[in-house]
Protein backbone atom coordinates (compact mmCIF):
# COMPACT_ATOMS: atom_id res chain seq x y z
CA UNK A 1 0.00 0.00 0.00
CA UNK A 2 1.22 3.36 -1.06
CA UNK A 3 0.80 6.49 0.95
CA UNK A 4 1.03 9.91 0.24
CA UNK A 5 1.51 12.69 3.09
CA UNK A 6 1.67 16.73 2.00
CA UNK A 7 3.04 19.31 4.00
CA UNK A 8 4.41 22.84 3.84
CA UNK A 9 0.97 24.49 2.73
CA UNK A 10 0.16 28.21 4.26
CA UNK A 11 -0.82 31.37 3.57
CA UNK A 12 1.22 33.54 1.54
CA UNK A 13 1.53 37.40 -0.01
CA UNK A 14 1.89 37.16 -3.87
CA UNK A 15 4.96 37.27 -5.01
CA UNK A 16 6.44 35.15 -2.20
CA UNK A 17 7.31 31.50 -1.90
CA UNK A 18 6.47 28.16 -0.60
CA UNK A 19 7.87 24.68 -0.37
CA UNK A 20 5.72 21.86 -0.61
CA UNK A 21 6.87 18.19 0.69
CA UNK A 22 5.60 15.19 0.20
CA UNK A 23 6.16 11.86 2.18
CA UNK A 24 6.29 8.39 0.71
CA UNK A 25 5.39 4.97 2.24
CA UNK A 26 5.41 1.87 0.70
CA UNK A 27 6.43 0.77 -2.78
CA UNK A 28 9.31 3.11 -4.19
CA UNK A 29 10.90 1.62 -7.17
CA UNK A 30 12.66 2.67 -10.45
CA UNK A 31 9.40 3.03 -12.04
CA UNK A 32 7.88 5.16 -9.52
CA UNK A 33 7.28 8.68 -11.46
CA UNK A 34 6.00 11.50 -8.99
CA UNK A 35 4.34 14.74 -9.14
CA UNK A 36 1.98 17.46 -8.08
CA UNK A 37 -1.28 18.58 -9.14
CA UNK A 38 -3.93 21.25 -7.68
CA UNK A 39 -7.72 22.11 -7.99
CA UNK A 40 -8.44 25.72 -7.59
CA UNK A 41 -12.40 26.20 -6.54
CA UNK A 42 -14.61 26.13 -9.02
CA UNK A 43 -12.55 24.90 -11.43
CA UNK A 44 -11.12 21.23 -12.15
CA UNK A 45 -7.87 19.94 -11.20
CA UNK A 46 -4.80 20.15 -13.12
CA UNK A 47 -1.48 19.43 -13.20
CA UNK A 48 1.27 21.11 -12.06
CA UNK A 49 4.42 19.06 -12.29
CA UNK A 50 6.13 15.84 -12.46
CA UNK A 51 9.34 14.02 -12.43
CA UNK A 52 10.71 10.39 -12.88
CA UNK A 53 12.44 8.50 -10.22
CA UNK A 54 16.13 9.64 -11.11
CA UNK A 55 15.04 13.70 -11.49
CA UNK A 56 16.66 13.78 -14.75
CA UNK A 57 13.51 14.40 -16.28
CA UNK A 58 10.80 16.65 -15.45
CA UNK A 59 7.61 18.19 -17.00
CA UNK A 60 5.28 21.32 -15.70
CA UNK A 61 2.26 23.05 -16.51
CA UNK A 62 2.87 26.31 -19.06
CA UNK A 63 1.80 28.47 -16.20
CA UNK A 64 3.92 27.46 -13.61
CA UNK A 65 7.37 27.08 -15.70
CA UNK A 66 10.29 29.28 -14.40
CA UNK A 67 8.38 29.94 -10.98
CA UNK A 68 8.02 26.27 -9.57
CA UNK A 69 10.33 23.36 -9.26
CA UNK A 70 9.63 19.78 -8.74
CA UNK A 71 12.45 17.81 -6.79
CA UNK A 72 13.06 14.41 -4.91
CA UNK A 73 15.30 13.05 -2.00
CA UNK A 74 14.70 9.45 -3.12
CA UNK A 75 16.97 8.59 0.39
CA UNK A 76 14.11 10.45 2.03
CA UNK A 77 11.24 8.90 -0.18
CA UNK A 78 10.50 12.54 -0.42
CA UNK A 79 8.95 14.84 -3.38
CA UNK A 80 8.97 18.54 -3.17
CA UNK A 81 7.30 21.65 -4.54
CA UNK A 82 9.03 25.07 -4.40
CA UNK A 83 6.92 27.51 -5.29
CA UNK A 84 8.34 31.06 -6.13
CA UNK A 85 6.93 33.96 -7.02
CA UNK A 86 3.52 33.01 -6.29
CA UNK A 87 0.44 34.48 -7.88
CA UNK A 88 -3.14 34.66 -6.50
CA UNK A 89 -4.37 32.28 -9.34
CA UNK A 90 -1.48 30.15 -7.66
CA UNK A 91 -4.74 29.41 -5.06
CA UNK A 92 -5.66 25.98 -4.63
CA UNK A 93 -5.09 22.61 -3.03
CA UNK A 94 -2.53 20.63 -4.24
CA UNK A 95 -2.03 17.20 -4.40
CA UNK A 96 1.31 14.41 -4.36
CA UNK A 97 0.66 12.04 -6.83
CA UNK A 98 2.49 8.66 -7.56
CA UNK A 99 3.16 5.55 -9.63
CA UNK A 100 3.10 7.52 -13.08
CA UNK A 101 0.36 5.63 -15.75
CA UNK A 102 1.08 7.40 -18.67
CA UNK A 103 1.27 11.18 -19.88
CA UNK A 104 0.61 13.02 -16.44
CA UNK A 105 -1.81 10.25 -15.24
CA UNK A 106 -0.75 9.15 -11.86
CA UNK A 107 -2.22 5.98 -9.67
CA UNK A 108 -1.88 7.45 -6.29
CA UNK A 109 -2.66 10.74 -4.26
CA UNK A 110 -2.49 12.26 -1.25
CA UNK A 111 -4.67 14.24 0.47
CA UNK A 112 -4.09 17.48 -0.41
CA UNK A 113 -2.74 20.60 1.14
CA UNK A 114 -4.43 23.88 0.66
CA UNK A 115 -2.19 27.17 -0.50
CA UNK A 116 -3.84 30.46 -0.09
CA UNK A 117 -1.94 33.39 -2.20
CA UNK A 118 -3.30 36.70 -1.50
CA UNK A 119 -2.76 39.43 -3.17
């Protein structure tokens, strides 16, 4: 069983930064692709970023590129999110996702963790 814990969500002023985490338990293997999406209210979720299991390779979202990066400790069975320069349409909760299915399809997800940008 696979489990996915976020942390590092908050309030911030636009134009600041956050660092998301995200904690791993359970299968973590060379095929084990990771990444982040959010869902801003009213609108449906998307995704944000992702990278494969040796963080040679990563992919984001056209909105987000140059402002967040997408990063794991594999020795920690960690994922991160730092967020920079953070916009009020940054808003939303975002999700760790895991065990990569195909083009930004993931099998697992955590719970989410809410970020509130204000502006």
């Amino acid at each position: 069983q696979v489990q996915l814990v976020e942390s590092g969500g908050g309030m911030v002023q636009a134009g600041g930064s956050l660092r998301l985490s995200c904690a791993v338990s359970g299968r973590t293997d060379s095929t084990f692709g990771m990444g982040w999406f959010r869902q801003a209210p009213g609108k449906e979720r998307e995704f944000v970023g992702g990278i494969n299991w040796s963080g040679s390779t990563t992919d984001y979202t056209d909105s987000v590129k140059g402002r967040f990066t997408v990063s794991r400790d594999n020795a920690k069975n960690t994922v991160y999110l730092q967020m920079n320069s953070l916009k009020a349409e940054d808003t939303a909760v975002y999700y760790c996702v895991a065990g990569r299915l195909g083009l930004r399809s993931y099998r697992y997800w955590g719970q989410g963790t809410q970020v509130t940008v204000s502006s």
